[in-house]
C-alpha atoms as a PDB file:
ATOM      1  CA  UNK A   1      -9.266  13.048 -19.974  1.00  0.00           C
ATOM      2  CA  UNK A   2     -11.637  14.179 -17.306  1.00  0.00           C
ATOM      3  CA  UNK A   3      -8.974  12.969 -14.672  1.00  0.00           C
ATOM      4  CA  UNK A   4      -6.568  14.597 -15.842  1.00  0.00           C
ATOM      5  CA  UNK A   5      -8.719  18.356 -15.797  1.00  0.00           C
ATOM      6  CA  UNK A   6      -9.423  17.172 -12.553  1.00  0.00           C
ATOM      7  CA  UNK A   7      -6.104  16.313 -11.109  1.00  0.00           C
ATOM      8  CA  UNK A   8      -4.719  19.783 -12.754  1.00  0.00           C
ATOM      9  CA  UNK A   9      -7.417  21.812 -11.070  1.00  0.00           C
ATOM     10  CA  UNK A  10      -7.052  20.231  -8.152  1.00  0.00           C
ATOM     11  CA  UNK A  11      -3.410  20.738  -8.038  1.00  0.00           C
ATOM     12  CA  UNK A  12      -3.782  24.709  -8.098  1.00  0.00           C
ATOM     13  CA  UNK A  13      -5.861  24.430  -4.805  1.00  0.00           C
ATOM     14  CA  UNK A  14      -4.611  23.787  -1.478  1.00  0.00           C
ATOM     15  CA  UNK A  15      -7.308  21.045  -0.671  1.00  0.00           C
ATOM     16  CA  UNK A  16      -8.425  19.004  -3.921  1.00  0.00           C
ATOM     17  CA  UNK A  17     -11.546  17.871  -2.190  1.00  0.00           C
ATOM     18  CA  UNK A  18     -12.368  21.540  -2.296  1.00  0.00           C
ATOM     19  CA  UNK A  19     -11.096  22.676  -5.902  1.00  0.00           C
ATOM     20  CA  UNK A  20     -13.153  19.518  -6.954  1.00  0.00           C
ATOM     21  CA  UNK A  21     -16.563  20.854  -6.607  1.00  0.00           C
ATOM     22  CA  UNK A  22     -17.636  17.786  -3.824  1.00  0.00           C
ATOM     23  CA  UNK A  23     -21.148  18.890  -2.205  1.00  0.00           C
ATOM     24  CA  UNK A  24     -19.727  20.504   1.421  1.00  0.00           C
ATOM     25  CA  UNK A  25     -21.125  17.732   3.677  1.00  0.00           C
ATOM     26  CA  UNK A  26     -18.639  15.174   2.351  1.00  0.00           C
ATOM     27  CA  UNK A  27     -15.436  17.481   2.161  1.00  0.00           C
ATOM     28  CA  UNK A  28     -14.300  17.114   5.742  1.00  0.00           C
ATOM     29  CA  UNK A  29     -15.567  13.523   5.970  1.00  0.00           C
ATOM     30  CA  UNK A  30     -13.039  12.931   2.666  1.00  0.00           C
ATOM     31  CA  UNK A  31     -10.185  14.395   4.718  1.00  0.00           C
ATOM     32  CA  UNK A  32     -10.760  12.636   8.133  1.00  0.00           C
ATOM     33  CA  UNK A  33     -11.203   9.334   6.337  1.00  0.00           C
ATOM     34  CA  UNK A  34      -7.870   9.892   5.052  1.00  0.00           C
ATOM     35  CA  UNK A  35      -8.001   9.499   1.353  1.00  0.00           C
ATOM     36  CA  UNK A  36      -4.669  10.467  -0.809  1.00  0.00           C
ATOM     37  CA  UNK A  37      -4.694  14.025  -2.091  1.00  0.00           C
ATOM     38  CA  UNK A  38      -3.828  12.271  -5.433  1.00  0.00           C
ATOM     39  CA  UNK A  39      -6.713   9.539  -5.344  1.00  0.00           C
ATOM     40  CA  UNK A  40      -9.110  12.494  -4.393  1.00  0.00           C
ATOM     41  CA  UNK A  41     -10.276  13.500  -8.306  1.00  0.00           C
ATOM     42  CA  UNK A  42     -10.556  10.073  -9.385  1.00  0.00           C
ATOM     43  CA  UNK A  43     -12.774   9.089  -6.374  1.00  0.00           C
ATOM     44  CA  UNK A  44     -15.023  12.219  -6.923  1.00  0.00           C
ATOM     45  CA  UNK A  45     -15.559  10.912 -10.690  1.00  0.00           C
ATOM     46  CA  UNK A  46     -16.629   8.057  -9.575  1.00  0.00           C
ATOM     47  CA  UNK A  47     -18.476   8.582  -7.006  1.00  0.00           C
ATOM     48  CA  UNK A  48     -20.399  11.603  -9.208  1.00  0.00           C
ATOM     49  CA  UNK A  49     -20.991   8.894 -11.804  1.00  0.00           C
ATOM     50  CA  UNK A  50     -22.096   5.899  -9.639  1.00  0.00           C
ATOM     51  CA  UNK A  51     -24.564   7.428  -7.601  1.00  0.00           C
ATOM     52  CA  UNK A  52     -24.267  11.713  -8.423  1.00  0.00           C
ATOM     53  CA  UNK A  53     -23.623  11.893  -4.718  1.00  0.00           C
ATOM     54  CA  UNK A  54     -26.673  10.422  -3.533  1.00  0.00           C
ATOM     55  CA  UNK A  55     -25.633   8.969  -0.206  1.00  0.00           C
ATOM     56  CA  UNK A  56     -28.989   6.729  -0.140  1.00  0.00           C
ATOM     57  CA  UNK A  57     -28.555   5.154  -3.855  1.00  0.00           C
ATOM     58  CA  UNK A  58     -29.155   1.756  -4.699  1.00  0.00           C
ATOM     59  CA  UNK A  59     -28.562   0.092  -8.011  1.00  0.00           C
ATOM     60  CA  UNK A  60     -30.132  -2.144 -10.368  1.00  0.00           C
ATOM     61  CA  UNK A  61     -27.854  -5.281  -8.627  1.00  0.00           C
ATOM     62  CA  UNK A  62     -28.207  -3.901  -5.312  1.00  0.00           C
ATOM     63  CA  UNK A  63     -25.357  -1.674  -5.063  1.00  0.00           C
ATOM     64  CA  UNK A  64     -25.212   0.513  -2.194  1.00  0.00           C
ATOM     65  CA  UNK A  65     -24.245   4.309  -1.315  1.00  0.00           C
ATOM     66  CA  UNK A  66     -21.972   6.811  -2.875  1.00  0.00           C
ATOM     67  CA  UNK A  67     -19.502   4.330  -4.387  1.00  0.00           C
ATOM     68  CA  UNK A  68     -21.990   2.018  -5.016  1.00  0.00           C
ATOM     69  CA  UNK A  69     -20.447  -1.158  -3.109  1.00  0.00           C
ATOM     70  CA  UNK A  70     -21.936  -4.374  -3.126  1.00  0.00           C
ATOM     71  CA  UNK A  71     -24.126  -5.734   0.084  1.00  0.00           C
ATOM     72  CA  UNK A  72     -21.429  -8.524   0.125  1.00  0.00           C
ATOM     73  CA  UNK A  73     -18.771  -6.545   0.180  1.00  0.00           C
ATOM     74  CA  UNK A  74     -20.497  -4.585   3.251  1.00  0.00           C
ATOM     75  CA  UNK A  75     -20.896  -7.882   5.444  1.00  0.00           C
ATOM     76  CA  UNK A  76     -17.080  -8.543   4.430  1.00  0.00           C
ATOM     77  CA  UNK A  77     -15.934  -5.362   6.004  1.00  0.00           C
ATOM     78  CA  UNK A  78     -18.305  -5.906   8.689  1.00  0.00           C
ATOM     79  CA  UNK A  79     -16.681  -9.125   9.786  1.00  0.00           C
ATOM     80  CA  UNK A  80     -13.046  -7.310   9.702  1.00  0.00           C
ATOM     81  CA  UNK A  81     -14.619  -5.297  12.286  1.00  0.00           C
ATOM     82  CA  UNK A  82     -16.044  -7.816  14.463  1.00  0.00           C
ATOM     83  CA  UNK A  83     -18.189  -7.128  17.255  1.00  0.00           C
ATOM     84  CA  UNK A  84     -17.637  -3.658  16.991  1.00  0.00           C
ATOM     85  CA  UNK A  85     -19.393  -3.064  14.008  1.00  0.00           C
ATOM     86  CA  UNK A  86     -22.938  -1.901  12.890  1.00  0.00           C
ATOM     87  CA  UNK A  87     -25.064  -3.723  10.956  1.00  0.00           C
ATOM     88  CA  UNK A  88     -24.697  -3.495   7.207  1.00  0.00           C
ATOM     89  CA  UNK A  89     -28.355  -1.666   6.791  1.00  0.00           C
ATOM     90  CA  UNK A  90     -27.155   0.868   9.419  1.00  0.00           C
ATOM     91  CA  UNK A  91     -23.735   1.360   8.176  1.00  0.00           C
ATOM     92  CA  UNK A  92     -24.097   1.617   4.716  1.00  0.00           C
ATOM     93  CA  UNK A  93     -26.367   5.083   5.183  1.00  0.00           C
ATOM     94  CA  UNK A  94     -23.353   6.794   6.765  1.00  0.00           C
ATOM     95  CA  UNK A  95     -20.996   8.794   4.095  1.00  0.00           C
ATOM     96  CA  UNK A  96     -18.085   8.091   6.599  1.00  0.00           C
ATOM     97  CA  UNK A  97     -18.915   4.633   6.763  1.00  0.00           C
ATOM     98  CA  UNK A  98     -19.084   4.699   2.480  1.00  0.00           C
ATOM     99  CA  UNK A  99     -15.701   6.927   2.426  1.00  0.00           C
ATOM    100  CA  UNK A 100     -13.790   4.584   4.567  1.00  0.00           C
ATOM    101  CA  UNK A 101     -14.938   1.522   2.618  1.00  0.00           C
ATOM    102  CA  UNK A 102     -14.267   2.812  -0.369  1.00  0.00           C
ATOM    103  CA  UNK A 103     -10.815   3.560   1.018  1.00  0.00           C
ATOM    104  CA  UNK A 104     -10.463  -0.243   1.966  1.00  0.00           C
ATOM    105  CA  UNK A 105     -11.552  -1.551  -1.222  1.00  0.00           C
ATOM    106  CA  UNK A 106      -9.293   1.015  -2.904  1.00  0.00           C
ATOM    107  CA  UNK A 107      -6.534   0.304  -0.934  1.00  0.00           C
ATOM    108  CA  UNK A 108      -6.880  -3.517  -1.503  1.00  0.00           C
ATOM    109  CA  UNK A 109      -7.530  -3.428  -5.276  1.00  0.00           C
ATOM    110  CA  UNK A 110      -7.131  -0.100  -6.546  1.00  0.00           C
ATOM    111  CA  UNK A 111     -10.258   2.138  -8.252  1.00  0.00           C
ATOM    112  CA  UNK A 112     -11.241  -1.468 -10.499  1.00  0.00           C
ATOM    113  CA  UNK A 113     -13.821  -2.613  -8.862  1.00  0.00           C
ATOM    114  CA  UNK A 114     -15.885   0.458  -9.979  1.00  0.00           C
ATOM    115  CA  UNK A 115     -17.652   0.231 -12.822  1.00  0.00           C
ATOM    116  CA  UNK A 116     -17.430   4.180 -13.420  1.00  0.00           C
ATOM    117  CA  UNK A 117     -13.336   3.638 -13.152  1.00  0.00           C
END
């Protein structure tokens, strides 16, 4: 129900990440990641109920960040990367970092994984 509101609000407003109500540091980083205009509301809700935007949250089973993503899945991404990449304790802090993970993981399995989906 709430995604739908969402979606329909967000549909009256040139850029949903702004007709959503997402605190103004992660707006552009939303866009340059490059998520879907239509995966945009659903991401917010999640991200607003796994961590309430709190860019440094961990959870009870070690969950890390904004979308709350396992260290494991972290290292995984990591190794994609290859040499290129930071380590997991200094990548995880960045919201680009979390935005583009999420992307990955969202792009590979869809919003599932979260336990807020």
């Amino acid at each position: 129900m709430k995604y739908a509101l969402l979606a329909a609000i967000a549909a009256l407003f040139p850029s949903p990440v702004i007709a959503l109500g997402i605190p103004d540091q992660y707006q552009p980083v939303i866009q340059i990641v490059g998520w879907q205009a239509k995966d945009i509301p659903k991401l917010a809700e999640i991200i607003e109920c796994e961590s309430h935007w709190d860019v440094y949250a961990v959870g009870a089973q070690g969950e890390l960040g904004l979308a709350q993503i396992m260290p494991e899945t972290w290292e995984d991404a990591r190794e994609r990367l290859g040499s290129e990449a930071p380590p997991a304790w200094v990548a995880w802090t960045n919201p680009a970092t979390q935005f583009y993970q999420a992307k990955i993981i969202h792009a590979e399995r869809g919003f599932e994984p979260w336990a807020c989906a």
